[in-house]
Protein backbone atom coordinates (compact mmCIF):
# COMPACT_ATOMS: atom_id res chain seq x y z
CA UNK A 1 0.00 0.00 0.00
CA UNK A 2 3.08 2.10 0.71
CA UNK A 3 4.20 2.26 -2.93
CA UNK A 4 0.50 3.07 -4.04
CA UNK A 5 0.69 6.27 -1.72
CA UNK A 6 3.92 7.00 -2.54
CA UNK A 7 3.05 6.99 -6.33
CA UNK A 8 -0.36 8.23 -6.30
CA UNK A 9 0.51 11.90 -7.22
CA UNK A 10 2.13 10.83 -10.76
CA UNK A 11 -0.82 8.30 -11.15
CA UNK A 12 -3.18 10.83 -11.07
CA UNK A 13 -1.31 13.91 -12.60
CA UNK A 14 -0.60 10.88 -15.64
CA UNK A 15 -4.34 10.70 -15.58
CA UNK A 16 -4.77 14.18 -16.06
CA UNK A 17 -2.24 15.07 -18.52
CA UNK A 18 -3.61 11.76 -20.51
CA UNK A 19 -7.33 13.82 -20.80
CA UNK A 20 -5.98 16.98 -21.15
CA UNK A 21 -4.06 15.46 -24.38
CA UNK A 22 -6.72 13.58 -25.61
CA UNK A 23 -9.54 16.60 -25.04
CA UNK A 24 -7.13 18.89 -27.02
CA UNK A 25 -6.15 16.71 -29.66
CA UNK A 26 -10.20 16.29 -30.34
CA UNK A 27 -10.43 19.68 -30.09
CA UNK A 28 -7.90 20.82 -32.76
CA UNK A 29 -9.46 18.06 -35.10
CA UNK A 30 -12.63 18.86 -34.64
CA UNK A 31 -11.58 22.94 -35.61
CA UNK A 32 -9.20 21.49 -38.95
CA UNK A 33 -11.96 19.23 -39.80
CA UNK A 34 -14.58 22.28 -39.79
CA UNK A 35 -17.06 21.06 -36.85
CA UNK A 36 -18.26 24.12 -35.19
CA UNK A 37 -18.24 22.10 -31.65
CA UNK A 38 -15.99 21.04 -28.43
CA UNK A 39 -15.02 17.90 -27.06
CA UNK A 40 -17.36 19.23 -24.16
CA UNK A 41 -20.42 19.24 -26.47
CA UNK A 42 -19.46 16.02 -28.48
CA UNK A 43 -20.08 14.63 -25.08
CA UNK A 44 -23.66 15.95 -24.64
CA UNK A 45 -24.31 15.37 -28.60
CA UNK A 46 -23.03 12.10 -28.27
CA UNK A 47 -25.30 11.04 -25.01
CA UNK A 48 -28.39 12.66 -26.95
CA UNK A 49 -27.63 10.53 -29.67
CA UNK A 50 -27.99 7.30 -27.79
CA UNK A 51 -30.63 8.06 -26.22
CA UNK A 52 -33.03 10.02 -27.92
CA UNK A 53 -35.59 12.44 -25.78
CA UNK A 54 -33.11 12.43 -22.53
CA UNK A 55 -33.25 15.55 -20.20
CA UNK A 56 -30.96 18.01 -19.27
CA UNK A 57 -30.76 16.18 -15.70
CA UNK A 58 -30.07 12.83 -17.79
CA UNK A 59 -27.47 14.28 -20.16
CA UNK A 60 -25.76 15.78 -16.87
CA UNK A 61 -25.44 12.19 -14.98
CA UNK A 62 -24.72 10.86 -18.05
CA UNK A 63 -21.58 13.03 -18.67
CA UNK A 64 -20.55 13.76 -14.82
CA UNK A 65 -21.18 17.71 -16.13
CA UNK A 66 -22.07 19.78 -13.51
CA UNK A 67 -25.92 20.94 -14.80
CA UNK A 68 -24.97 25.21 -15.19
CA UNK A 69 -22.12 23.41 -17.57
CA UNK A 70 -24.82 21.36 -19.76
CA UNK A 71 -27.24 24.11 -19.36
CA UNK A 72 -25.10 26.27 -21.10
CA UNK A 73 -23.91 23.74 -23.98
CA UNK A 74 -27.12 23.02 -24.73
CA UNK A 75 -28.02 26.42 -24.81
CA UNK A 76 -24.91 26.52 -27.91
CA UNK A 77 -26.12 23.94 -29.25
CA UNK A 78 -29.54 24.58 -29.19
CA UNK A 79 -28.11 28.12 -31.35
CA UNK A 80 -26.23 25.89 -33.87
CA UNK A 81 -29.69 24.26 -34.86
CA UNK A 82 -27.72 20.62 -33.46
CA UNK A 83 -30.16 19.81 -31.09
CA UNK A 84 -33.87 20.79 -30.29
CA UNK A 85 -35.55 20.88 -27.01
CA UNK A 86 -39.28 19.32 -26.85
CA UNK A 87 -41.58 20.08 -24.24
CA UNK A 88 -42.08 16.42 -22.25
CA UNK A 89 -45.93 15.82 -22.28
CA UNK A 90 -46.44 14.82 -18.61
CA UNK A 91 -44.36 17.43 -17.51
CA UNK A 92 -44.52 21.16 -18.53
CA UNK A 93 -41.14 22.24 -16.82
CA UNK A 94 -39.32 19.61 -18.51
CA UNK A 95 -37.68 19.71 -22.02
CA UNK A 96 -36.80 16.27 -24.09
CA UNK A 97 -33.57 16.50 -26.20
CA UNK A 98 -33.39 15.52 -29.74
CA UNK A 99 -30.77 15.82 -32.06
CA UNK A 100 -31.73 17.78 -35.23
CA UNK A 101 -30.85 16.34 -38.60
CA UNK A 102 -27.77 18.72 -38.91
CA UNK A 103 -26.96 17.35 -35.13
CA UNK A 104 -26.95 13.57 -36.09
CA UNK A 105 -24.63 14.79 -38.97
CA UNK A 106 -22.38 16.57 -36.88
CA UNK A 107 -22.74 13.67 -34.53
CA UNK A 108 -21.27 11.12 -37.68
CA UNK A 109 -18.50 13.24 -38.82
CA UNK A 110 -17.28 14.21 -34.90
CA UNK A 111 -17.16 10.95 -33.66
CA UNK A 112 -15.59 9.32 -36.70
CA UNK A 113 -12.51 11.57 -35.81
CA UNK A 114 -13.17 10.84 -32.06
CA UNK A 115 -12.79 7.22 -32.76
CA UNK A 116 -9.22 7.97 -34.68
CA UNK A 117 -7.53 10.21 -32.27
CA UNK A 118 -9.07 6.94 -29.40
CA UNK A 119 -7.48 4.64 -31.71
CA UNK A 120 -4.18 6.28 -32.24
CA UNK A 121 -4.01 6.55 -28.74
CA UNK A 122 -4.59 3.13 -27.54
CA UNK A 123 -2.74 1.63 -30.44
CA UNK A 124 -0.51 -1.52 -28.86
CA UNK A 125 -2.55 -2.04 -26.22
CA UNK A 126 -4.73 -5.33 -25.92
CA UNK A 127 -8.17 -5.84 -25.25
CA UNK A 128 -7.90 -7.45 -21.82
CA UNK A 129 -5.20 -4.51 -20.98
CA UNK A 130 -7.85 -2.17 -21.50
CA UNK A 131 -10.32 -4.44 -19.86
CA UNK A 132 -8.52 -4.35 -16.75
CA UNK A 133 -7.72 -0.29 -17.08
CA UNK A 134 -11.13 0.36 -17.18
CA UNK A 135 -11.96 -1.78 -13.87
CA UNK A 136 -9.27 -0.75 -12.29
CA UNK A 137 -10.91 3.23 -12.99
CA UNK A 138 -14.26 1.99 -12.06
CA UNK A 139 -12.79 0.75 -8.78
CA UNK A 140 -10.58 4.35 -7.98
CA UNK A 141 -13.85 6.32 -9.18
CA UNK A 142 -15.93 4.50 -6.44
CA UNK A 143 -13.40 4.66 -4.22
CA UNK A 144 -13.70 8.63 -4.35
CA UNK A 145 -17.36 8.42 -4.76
CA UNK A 146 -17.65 6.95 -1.28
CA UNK A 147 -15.36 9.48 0.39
């Protein structure tokens, strides 16, 4: 347990530096490749996309966004014509979120270069490496969770 403490600063600064990469390299592709969005709203766009008619509270869950942070991407993207908010029928306060059809284009072309700049990056790596990455995440993110 020691060597876990002693190495837990450069496990999580790794961590960081590893998202900050990955966020900016999206970024920049996304702005050479013409998409008029973020990493940030891929996120939302891409959580709308797989589940049609979610709600803001959903989409904020869903992406571990704080809901003034969604708020205001869906607010952009509401602007960009990407996504359209219905009123929910049993609800009045509520709004459901589609995608528009310019969204679920947007949606194709972002996460096709999403999926290459993941690839790139995990490229050597096996399947059951990433298996256990991913639990061993899971397991640090409850961890925290409980604390």
């Amino acid at each position: 347990m020691s060597f876990l403490l002693r190495n837990a600063p450069q496990v999580l600064l790794s961590a960081e530096e590893i998202i900050k990469r990955f966020r900016d390299l999206v970024n920049r592709s996304f702005h050479k490749n013409e998409l008029d969005i973020s990493y940030d709203q891929w996120m939302v766009i891409n959580t709308i996309y797989k589940k049609q008619g979610v709600t803001q509270i959903y989409v904020a869950e869903a992406t571990r966004k704080e809901p003034a942070s969604v708020s205001r991407i869906l607010k952009l993207l509401e602007n960009k014509e990407i996504i359209e908010r219905v009123p929910d029928r049993s609800n009045k306060r509520a709004k459901r979120l589609y995608l528009t059809p310019k969204g679920t284009e947007t949606h194709s072309k972002a996460t096709r270069l999403f999926n290459m700049i993941a690839k790139d990056g995990f490229n050597g790596i096996y399947e059951q490496e990433i298996n256990l990455f991913v639990r061993i995440l899971d397991k640090v993110q409850s961890n925290f969770s409980k604390l």
